[in-house]
N, C-alpha and C. Protein backbone atom coordinates (compact mmCIF):
# COMPACT_ATOMS: atom_id res chain seq x y z
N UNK A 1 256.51 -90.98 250.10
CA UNK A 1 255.80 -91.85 251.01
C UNK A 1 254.34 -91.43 251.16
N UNK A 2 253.95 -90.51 250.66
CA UNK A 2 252.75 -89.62 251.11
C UNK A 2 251.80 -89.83 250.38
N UNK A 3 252.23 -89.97 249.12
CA UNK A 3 251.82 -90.73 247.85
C UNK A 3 251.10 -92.13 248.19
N UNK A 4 252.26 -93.23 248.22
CA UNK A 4 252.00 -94.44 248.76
C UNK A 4 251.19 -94.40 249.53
N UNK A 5 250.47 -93.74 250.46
CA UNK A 5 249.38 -94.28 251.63
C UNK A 5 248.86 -93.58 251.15
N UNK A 6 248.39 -92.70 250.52
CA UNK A 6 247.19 -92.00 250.00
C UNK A 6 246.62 -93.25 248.73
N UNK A 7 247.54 -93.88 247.97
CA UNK A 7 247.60 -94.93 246.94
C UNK A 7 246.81 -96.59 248.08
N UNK A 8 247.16 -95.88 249.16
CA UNK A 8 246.91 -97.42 249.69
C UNK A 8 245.54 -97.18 250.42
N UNK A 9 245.20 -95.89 250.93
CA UNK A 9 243.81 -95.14 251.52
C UNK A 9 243.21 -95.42 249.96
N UNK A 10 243.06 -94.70 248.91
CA UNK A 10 242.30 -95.09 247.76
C UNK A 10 241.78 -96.89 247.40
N UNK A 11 243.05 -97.74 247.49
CA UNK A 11 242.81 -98.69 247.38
C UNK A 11 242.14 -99.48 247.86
N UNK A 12 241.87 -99.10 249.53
CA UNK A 12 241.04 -99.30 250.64
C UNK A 12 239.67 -99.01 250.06
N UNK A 13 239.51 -98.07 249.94
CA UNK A 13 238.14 -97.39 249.89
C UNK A 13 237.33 -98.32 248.43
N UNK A 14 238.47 -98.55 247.73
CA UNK A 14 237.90 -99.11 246.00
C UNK A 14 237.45 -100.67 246.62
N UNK A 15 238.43 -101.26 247.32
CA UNK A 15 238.05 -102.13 247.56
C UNK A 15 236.40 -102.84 248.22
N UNK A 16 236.07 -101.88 248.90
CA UNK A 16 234.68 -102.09 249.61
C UNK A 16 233.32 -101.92 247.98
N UNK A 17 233.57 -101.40 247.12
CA UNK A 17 233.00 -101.15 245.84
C UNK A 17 232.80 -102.89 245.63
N UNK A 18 233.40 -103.22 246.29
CA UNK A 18 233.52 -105.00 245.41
C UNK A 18 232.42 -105.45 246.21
N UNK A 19 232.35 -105.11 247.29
CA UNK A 19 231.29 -105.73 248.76
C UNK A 19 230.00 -105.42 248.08
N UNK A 20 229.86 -103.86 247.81
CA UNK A 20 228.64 -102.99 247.60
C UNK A 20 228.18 -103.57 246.04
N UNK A 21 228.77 -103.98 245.23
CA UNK A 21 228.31 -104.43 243.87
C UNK A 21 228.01 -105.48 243.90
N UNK A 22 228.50 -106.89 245.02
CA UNK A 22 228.01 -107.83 244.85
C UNK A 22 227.27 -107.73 245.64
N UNK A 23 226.90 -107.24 246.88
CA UNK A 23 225.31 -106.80 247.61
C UNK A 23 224.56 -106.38 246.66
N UNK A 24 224.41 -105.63 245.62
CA UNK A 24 223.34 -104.79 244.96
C UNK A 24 222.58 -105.99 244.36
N UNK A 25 224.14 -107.05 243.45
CA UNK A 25 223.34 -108.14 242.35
C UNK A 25 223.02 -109.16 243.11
N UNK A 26 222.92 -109.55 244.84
CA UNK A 26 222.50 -110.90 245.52
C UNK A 26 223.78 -112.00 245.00
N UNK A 27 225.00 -111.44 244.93
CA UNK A 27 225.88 -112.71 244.93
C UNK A 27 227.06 -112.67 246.18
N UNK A 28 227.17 -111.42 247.03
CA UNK A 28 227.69 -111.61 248.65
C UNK A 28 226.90 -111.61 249.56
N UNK A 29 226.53 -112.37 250.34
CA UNK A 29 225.60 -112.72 251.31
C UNK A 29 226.62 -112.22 252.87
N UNK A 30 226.59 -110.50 252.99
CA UNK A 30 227.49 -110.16 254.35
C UNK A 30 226.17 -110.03 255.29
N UNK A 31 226.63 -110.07 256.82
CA UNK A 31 225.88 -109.69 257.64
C UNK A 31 225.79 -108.21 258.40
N UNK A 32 224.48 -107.71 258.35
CA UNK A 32 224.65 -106.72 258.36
C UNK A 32 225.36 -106.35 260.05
N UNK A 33 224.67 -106.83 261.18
CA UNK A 33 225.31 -106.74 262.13
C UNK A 33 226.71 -106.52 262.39
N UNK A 34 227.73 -107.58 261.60
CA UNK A 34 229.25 -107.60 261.75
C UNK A 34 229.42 -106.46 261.12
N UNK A 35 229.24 -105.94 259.73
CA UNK A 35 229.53 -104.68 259.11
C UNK A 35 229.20 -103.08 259.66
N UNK A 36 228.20 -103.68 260.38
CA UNK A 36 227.94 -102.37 261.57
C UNK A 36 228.57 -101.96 262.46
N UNK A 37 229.37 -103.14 263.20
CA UNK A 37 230.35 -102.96 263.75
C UNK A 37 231.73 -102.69 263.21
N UNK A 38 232.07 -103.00 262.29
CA UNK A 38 233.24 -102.76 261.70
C UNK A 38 232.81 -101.04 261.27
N UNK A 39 232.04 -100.71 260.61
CA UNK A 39 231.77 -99.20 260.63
C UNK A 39 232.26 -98.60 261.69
N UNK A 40 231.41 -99.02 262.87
CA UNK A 40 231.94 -98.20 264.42
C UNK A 40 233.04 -98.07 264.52
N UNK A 41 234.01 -99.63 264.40
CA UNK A 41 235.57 -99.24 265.21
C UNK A 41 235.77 -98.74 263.70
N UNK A 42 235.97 -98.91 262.73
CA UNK A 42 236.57 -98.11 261.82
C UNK A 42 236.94 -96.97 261.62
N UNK A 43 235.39 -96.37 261.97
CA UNK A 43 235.41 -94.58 262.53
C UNK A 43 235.80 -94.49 263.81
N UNK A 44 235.41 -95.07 264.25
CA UNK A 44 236.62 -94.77 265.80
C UNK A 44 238.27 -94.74 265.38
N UNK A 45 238.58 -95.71 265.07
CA UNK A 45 239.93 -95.96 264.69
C UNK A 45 240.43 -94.64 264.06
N UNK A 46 239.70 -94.39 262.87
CA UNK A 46 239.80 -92.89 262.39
C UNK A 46 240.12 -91.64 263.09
N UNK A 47 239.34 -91.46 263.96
CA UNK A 47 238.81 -90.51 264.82
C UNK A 47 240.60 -90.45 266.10
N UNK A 48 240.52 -92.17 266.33
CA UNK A 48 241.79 -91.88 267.21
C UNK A 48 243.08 -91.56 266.25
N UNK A 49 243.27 -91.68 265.14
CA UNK A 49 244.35 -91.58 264.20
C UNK A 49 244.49 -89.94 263.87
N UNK A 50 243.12 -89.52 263.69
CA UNK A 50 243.41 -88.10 263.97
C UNK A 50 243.74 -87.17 265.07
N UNK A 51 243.01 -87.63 266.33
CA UNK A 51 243.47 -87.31 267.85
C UNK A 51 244.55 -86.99 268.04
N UNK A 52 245.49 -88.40 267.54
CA UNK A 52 246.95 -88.84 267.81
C UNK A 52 247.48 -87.63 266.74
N UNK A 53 247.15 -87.04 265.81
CA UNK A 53 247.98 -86.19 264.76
C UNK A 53 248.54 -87.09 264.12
N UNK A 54 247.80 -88.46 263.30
CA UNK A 54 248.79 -89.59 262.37
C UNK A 54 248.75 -88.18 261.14
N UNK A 55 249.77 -87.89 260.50
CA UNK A 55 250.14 -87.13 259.24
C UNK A 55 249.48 -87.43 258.23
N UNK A 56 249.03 -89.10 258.00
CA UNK A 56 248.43 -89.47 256.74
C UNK A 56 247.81 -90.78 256.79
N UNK A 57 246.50 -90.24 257.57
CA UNK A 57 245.52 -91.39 258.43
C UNK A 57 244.59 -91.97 256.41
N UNK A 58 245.07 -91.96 255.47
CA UNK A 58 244.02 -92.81 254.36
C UNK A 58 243.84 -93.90 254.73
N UNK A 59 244.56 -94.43 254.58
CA UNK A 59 244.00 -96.37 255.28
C UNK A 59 242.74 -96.15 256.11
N UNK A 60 242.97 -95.33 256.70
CA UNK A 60 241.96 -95.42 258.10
C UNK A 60 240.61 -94.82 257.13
N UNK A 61 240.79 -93.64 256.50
CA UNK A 61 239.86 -93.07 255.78
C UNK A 61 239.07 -93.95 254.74
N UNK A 62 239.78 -94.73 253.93
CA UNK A 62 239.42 -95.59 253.29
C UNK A 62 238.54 -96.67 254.09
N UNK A 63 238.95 -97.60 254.83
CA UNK A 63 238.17 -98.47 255.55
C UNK A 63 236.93 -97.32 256.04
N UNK A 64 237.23 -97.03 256.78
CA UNK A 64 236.27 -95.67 257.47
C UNK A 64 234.87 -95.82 256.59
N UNK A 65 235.38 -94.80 255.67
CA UNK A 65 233.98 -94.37 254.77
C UNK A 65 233.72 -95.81 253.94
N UNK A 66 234.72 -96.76 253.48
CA UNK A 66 233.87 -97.45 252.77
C UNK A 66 233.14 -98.83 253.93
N UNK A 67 233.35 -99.05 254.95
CA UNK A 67 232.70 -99.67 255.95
C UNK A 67 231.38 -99.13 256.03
N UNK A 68 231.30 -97.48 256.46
CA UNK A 68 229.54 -96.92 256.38
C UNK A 68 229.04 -97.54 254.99
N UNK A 69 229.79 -97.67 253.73
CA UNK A 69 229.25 -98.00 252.97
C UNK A 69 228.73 -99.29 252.65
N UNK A 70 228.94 -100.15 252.60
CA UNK A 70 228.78 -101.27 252.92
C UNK A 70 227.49 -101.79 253.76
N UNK A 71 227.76 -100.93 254.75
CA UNK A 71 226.82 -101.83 255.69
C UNK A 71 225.20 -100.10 255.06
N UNK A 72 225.68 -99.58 254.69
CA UNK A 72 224.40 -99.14 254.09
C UNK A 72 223.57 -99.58 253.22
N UNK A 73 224.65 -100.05 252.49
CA UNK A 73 224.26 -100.88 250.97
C UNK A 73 223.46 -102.28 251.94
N UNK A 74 223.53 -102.75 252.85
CA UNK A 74 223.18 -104.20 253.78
C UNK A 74 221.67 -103.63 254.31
N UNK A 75 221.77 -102.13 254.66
CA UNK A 75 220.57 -101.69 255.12
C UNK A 75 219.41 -102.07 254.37
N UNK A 76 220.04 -101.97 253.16
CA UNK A 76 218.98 -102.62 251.68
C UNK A 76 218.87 -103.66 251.66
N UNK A 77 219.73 -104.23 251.35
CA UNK A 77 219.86 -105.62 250.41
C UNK A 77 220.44 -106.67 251.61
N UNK A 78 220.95 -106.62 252.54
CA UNK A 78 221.49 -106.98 253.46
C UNK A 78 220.73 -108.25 254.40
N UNK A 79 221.63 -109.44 255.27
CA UNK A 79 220.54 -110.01 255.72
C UNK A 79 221.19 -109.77 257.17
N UNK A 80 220.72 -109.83 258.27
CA UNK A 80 220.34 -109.63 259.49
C UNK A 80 220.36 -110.80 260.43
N UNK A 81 221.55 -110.92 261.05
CA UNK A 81 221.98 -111.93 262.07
C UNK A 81 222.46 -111.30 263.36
N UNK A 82 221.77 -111.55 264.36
CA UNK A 82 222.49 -111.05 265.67
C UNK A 82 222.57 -112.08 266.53
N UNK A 83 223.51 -112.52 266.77
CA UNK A 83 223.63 -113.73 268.17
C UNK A 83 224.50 -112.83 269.11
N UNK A 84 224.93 -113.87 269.92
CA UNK A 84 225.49 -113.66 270.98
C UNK A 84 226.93 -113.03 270.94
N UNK A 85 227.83 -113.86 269.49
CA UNK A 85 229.08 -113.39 269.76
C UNK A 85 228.91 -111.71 268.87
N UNK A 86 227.86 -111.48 268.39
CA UNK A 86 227.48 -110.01 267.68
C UNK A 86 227.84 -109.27 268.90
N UNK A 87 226.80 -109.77 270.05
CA UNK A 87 226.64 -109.17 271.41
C UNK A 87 227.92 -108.76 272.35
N UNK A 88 228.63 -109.56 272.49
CA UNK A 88 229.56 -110.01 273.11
C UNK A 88 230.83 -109.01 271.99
N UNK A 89 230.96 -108.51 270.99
CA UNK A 89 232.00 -107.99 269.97
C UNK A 89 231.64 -106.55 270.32
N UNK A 90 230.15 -106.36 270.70
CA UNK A 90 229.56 -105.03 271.01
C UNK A 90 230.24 -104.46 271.89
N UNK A 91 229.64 -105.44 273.05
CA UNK A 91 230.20 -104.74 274.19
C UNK A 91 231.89 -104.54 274.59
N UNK A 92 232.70 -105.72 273.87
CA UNK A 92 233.91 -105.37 273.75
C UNK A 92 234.40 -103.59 273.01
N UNK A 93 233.62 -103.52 272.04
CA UNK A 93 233.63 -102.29 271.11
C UNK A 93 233.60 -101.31 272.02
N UNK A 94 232.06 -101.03 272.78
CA UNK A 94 232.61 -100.21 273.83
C UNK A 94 233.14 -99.78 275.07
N UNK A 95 233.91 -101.20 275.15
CA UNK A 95 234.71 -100.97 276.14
C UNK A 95 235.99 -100.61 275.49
N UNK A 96 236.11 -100.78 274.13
CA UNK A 96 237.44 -100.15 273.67
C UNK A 96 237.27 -98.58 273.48
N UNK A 97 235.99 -98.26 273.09
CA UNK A 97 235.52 -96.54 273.15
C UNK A 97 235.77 -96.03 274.30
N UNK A 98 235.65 -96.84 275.35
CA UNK A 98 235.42 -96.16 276.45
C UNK A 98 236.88 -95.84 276.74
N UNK A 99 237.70 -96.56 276.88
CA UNK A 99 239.66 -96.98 277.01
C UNK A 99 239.91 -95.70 276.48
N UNK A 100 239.20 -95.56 275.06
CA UNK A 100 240.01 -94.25 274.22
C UNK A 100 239.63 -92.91 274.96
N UNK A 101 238.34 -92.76 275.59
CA UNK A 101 237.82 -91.65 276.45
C UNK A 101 238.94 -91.25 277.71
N UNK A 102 239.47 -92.63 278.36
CA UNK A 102 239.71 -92.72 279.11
C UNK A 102 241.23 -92.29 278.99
N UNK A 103 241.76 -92.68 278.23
CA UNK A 103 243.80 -93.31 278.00
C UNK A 103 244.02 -92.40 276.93
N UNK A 104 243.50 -91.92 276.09
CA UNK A 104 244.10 -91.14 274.82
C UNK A 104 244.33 -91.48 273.54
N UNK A 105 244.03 -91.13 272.99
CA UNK A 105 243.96 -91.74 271.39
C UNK A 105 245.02 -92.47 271.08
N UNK A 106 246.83 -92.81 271.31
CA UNK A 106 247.61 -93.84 270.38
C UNK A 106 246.88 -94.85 271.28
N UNK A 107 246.93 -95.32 273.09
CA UNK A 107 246.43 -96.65 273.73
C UNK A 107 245.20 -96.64 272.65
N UNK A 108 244.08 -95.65 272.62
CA UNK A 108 242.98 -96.14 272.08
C UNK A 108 242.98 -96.85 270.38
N UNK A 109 244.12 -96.36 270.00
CA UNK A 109 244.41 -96.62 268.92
C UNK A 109 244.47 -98.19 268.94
N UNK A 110 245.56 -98.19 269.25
CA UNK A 110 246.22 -99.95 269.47
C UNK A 110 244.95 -100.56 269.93
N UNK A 111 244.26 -100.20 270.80
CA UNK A 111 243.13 -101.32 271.70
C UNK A 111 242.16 -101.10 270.68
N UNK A 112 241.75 -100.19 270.18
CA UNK A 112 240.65 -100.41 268.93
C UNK A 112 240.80 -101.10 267.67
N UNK A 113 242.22 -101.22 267.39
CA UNK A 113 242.63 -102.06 266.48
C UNK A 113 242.42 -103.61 266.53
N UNK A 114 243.03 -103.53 267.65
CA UNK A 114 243.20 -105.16 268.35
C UNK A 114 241.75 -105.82 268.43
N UNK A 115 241.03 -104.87 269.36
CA UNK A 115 239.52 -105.00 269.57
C UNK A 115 238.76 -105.66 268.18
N UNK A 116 239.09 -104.33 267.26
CA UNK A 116 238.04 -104.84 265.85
C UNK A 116 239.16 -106.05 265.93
N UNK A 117 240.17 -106.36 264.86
CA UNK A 117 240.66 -107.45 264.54
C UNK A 117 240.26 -109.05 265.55
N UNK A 118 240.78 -108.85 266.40
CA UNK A 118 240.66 -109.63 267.24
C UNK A 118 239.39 -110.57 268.09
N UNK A 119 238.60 -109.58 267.80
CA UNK A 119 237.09 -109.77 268.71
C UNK A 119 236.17 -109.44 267.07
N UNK A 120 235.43 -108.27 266.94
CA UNK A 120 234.78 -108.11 266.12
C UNK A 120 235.24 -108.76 264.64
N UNK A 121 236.06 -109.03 264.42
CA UNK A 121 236.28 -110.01 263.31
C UNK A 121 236.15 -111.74 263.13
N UNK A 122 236.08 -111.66 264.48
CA UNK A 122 235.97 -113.21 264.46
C UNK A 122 234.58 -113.77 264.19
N UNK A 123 233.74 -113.06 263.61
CA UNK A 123 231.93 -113.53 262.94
C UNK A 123 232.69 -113.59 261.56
N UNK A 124 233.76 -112.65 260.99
CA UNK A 124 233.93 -112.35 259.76
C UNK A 124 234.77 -113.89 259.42
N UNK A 125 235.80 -114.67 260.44
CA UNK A 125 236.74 -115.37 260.17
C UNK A 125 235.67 -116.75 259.94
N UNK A 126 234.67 -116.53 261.08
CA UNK A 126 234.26 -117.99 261.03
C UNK A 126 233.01 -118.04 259.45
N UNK A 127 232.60 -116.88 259.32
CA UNK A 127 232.31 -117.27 258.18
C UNK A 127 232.60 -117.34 256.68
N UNK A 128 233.76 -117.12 256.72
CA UNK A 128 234.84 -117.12 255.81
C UNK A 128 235.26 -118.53 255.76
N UNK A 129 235.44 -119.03 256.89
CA UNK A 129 235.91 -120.57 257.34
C UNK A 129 234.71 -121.14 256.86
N UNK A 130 233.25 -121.13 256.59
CA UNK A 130 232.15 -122.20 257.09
C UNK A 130 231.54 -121.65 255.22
N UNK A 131 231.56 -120.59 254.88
CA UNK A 131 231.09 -120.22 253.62
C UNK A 131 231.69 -119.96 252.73
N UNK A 132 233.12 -120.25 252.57
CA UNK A 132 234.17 -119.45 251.59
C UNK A 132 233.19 -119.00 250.35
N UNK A 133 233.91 -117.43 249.76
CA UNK A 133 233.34 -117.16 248.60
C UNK A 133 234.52 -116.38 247.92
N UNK A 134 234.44 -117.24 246.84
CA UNK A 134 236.05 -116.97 245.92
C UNK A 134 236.18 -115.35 245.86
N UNK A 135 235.00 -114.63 245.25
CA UNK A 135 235.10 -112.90 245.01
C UNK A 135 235.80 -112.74 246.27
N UNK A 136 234.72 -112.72 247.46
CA UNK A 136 235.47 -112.11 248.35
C UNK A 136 236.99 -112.29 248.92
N UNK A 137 237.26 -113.68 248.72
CA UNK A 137 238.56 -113.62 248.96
C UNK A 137 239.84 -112.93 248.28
N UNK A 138 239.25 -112.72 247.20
CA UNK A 138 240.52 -112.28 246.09
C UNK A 138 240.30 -111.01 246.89
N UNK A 139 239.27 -109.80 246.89
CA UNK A 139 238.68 -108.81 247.51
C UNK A 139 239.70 -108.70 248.95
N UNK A 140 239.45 -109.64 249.76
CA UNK A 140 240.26 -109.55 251.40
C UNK A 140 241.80 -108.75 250.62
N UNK A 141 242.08 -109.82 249.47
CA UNK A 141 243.76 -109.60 249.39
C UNK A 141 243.78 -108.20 248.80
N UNK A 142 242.97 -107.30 248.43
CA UNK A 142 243.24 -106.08 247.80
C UNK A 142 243.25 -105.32 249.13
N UNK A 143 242.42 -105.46 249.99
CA UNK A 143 242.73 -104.98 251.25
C UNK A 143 244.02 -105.29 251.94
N UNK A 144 244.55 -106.41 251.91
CA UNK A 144 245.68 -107.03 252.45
C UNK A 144 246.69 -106.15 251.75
N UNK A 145 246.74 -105.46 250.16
CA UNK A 145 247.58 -104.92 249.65
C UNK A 145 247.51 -103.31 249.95
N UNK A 146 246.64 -102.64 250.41
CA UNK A 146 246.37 -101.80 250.46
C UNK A 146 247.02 -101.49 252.33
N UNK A 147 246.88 -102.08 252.79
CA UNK A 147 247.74 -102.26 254.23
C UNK A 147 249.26 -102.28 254.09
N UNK A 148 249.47 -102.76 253.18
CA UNK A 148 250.89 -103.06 252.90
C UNK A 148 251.69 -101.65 252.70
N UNK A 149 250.63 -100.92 251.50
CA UNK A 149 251.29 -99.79 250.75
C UNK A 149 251.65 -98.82 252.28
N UNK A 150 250.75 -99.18 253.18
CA UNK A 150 250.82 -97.80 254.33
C UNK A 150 251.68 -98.62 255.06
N UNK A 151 251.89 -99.45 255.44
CA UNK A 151 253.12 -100.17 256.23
C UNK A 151 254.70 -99.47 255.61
N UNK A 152 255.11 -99.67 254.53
CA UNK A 152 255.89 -98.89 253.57
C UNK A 152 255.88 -97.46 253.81
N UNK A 153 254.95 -97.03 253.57
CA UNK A 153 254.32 -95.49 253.58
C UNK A 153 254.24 -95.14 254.95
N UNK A 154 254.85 -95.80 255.74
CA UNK A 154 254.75 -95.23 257.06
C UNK A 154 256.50 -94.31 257.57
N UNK A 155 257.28 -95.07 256.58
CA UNK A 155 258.99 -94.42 256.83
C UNK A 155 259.38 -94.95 257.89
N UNK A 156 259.09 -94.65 258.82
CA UNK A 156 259.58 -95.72 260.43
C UNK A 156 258.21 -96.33 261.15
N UNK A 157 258.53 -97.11 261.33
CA UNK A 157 258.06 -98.57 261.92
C UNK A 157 257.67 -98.48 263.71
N UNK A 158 257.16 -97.22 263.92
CA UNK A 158 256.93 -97.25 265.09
C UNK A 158 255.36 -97.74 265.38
N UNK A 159 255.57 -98.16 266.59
CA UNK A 159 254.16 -99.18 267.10
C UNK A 159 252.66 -97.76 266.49
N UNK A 160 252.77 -97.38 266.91
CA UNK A 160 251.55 -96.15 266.43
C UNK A 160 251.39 -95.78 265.34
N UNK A 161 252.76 -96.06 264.16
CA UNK A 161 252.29 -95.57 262.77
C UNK A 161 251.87 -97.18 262.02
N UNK A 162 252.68 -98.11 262.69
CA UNK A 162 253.00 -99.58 261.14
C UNK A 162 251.31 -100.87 262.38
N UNK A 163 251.32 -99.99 263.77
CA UNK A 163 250.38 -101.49 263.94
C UNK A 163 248.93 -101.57 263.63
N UNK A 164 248.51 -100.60 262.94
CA UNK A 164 247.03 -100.58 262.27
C UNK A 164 247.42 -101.28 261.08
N UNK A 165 248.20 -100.61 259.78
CA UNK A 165 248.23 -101.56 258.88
C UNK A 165 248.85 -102.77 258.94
N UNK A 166 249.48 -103.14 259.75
CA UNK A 166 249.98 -104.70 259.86
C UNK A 166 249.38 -105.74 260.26
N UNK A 167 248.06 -105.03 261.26
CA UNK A 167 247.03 -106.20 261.90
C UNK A 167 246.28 -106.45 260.45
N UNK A 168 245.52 -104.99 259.84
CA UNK A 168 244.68 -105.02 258.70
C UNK A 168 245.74 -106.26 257.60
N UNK A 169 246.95 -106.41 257.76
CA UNK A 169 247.61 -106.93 256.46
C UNK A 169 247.33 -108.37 257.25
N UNK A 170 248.01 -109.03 258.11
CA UNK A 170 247.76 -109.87 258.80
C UNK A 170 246.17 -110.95 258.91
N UNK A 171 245.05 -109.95 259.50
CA UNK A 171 244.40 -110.31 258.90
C UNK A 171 243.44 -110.13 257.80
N UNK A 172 243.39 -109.73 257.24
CA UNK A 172 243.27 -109.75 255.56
C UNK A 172 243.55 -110.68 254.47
N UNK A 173 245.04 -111.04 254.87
CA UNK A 173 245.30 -112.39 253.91
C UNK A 173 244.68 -113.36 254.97
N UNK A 174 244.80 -113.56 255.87
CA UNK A 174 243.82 -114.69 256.43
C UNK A 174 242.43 -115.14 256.07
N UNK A 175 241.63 -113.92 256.09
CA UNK A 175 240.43 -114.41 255.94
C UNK A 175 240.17 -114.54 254.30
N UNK A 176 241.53 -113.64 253.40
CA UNK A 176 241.03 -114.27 251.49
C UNK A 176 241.62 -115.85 251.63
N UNK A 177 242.57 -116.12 252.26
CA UNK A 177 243.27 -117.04 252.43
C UNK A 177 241.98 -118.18 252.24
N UNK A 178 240.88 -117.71 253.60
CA UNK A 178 239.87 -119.13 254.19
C UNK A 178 238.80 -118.65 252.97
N UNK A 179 238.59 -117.53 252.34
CA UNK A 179 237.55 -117.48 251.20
C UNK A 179 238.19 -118.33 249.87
N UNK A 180 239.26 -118.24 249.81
CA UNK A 180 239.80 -118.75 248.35
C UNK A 180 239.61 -120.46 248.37
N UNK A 181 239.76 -121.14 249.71
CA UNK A 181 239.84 -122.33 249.81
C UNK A 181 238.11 -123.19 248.80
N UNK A 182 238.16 -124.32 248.46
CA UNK A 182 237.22 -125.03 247.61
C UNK A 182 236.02 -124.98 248.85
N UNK A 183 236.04 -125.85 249.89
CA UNK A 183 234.71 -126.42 249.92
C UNK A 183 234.59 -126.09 251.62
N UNK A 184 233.04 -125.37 251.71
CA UNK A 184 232.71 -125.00 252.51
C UNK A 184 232.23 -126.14 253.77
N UNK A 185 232.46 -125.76 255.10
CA UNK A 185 232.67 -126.04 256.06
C UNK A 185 231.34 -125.84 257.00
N UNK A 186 230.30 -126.58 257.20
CA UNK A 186 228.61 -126.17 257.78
C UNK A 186 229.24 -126.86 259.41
């Protein structure tokens, strides 16, 4: 099993290579704002997975480091949108930091999960919905597979080991789901 989520942490991490190569050549147009945030809870998420003593936090490691990456590669090449719901995902963010200060790393776990997925992803859904872009969608589903391997790789199914990769699997095929679709949505 140890194997498998280290196989599914690698796969994570390869996957963001797809973000960073089509940033370099100008054919993914991400925002850098949303990816900044996904960095934060990512490493947070991390950070509480180790707190908690998860045995074999890769998933988390993978997203983790390749999220800084990403939105570094954006620091460059990247374009720059901040509205309101940026604003509004922020301050949710640290009010989920703050929860984890407060409650202990598995609550912070779960609420940072939920938080990114739930809140900070929703810039990622709607423009997935309004811009589909075929790469990235195939891309979401390698992530979607890479969630999977640690869902498996978890041995028992308890809320603290299987509900990080199940939200990540959950939504993941959603948003390749709205990238794979034909015709974009203004």
């Amino acid at each position: 099993m140890y194997t498998l989520a280290l196989v599914g942490g690698f796969v994570a991490l390869a996957s963001q290579f797809v973000w960073i190569w089509g940033i370099w050549r100008g054919t993914m147009h991400l925002n850098i704002a949303t990816w900044l945030l996904w960095s934060i809870i990512d490493t947070a998420v991390l950070a509480a997975s180790l707190a908690g003593g998860a045995p074999a936090p890769f998933l988390s490691v993978g997203f983790a480091v390749g999220a800084v990456l990403v939105t570094t590669a954006l620091f460059f090449k990247g374009v720059w949108r901040w509205g309101t719901l940026e604003t509004i995902c922020t301050l949710i963010t640290l009010a989920c930091l703050g929860l984890w200060y407060i409650a202990g790393p598995i609550v912070a776990l779960l609420s940072l999960t939920l938080g990114k997925y739930c809140v900070a992803g929703i810039p990622t859904v709607i423009d997935a919905f309004r811009h589909p872009e075929r790469g990235q969608g195939w891309n979401w589903f390698v992530g979607a597979f890479a969630a999977a391997t640690n869902i498996f790789a978890a041995g028992s199914l308890t809320l603290a080991q299987s509900f990080f990769p199940t939200v990540v699997l959950v939504f993941a095929t959603l948003v390749g789901i709205l990238h794979l679709r034909r015709k974009s949505i203004s």
